[in-house]
C-alpha atoms as a PDB file:
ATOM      1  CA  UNK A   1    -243.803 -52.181-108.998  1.00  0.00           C
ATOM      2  CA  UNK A   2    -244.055 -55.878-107.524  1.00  0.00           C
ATOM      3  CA  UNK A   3    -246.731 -54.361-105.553  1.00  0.00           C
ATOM      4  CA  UNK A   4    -248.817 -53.373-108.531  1.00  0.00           C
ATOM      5  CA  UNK A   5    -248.292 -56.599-110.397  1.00  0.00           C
ATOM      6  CA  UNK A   6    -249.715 -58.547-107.379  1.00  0.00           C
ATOM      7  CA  UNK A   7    -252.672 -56.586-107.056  1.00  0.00           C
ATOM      8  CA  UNK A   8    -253.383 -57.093-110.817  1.00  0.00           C
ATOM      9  CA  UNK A   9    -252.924 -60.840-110.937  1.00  0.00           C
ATOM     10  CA  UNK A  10    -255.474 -60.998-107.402  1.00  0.00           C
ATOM     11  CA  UNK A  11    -257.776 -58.752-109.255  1.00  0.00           C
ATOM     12  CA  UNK A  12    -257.543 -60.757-112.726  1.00  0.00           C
ATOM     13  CA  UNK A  13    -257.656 -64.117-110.355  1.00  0.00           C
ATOM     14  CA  UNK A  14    -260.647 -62.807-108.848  1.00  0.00           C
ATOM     15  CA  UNK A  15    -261.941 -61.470-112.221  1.00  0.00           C
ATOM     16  CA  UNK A  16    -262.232 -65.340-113.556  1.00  0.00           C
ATOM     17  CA  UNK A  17    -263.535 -66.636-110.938  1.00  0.00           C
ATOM     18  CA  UNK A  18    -266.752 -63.814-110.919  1.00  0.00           C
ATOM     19  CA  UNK A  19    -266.828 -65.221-114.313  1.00  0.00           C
ATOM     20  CA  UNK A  20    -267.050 -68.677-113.585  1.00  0.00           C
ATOM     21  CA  UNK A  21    -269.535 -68.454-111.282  1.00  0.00           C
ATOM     22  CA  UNK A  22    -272.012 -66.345-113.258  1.00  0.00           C
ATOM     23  CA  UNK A  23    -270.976 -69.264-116.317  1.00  0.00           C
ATOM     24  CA  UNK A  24    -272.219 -71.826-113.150  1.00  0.00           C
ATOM     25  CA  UNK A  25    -275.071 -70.500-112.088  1.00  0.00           C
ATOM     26  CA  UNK A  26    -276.325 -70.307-115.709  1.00  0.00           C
ATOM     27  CA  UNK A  27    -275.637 -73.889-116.532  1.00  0.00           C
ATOM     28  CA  UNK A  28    -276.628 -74.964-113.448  1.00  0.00           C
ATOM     29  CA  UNK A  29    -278.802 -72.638-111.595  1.00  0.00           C
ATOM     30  CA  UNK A  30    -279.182 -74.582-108.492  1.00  0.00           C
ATOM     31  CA  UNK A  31    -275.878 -75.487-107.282  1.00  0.00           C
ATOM     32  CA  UNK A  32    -274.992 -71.974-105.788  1.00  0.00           C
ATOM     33  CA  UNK A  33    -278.013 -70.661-103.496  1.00  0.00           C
ATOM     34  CA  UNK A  34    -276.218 -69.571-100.476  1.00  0.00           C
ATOM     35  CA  UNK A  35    -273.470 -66.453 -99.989  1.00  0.00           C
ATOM     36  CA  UNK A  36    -270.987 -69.076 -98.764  1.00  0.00           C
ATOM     37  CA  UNK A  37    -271.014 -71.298-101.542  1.00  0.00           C
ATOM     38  CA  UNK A  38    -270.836 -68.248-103.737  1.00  0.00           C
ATOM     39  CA  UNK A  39    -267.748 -66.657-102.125  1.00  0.00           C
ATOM     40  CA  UNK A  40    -266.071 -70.276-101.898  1.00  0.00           C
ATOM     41  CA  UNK A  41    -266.374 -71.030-105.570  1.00  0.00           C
ATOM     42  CA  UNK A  42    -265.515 -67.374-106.353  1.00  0.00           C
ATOM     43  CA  UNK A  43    -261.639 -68.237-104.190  1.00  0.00           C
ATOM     44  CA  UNK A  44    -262.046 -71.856-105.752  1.00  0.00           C
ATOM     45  CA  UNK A  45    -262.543 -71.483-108.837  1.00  0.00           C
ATOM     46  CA  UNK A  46    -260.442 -73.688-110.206  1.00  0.00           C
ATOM     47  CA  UNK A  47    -261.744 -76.780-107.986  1.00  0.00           C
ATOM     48  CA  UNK A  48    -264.651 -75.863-108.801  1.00  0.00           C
ATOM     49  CA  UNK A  49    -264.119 -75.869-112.688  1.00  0.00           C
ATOM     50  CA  UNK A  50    -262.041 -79.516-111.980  1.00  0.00           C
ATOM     51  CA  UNK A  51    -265.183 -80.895-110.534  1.00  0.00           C
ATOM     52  CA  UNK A  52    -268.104 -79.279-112.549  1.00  0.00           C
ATOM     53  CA  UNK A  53    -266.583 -80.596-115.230  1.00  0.00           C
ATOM     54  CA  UNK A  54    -265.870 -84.505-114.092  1.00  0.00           C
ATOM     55  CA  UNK A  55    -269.422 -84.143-113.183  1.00  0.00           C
ATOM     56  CA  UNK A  56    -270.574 -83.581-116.275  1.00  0.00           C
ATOM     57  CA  UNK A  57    -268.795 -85.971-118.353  1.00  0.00           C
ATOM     58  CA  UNK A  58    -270.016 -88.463-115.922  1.00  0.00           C
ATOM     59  CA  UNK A  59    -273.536 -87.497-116.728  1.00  0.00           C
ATOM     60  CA  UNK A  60    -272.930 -87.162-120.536  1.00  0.00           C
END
């Protein structure tokens, strides 16, 4: 049982940040080009989403 429930909150963590990368590379299609920045904001999602989003305020 614990088992299962930590395999579906690493798939659903994983899951969002798949998602925020494809929201990313939309909004700002040249920030990922290489497979290592992909897979890093894919684990860091969350970083990633704290500093995309200073960045853009600063810009605004």
């Amino acid at each position: 049982m614990d088992t299962g429930l930590i395999l579906m909150l690493i798939i659903f963590y994983l899951h969002l940040g798949w998602c925020w990368v494809s929201v990313l590379k939309r909004v700002v299609p040249g920030v990922i080009c290489s497979r290592f920045k992909y897979g890093l904001t894919l684990v860091l999602w969350p970083l990633s989403l704290i500093i995309s989003d200073a960045t853009m305020e600063e810009e605004e």
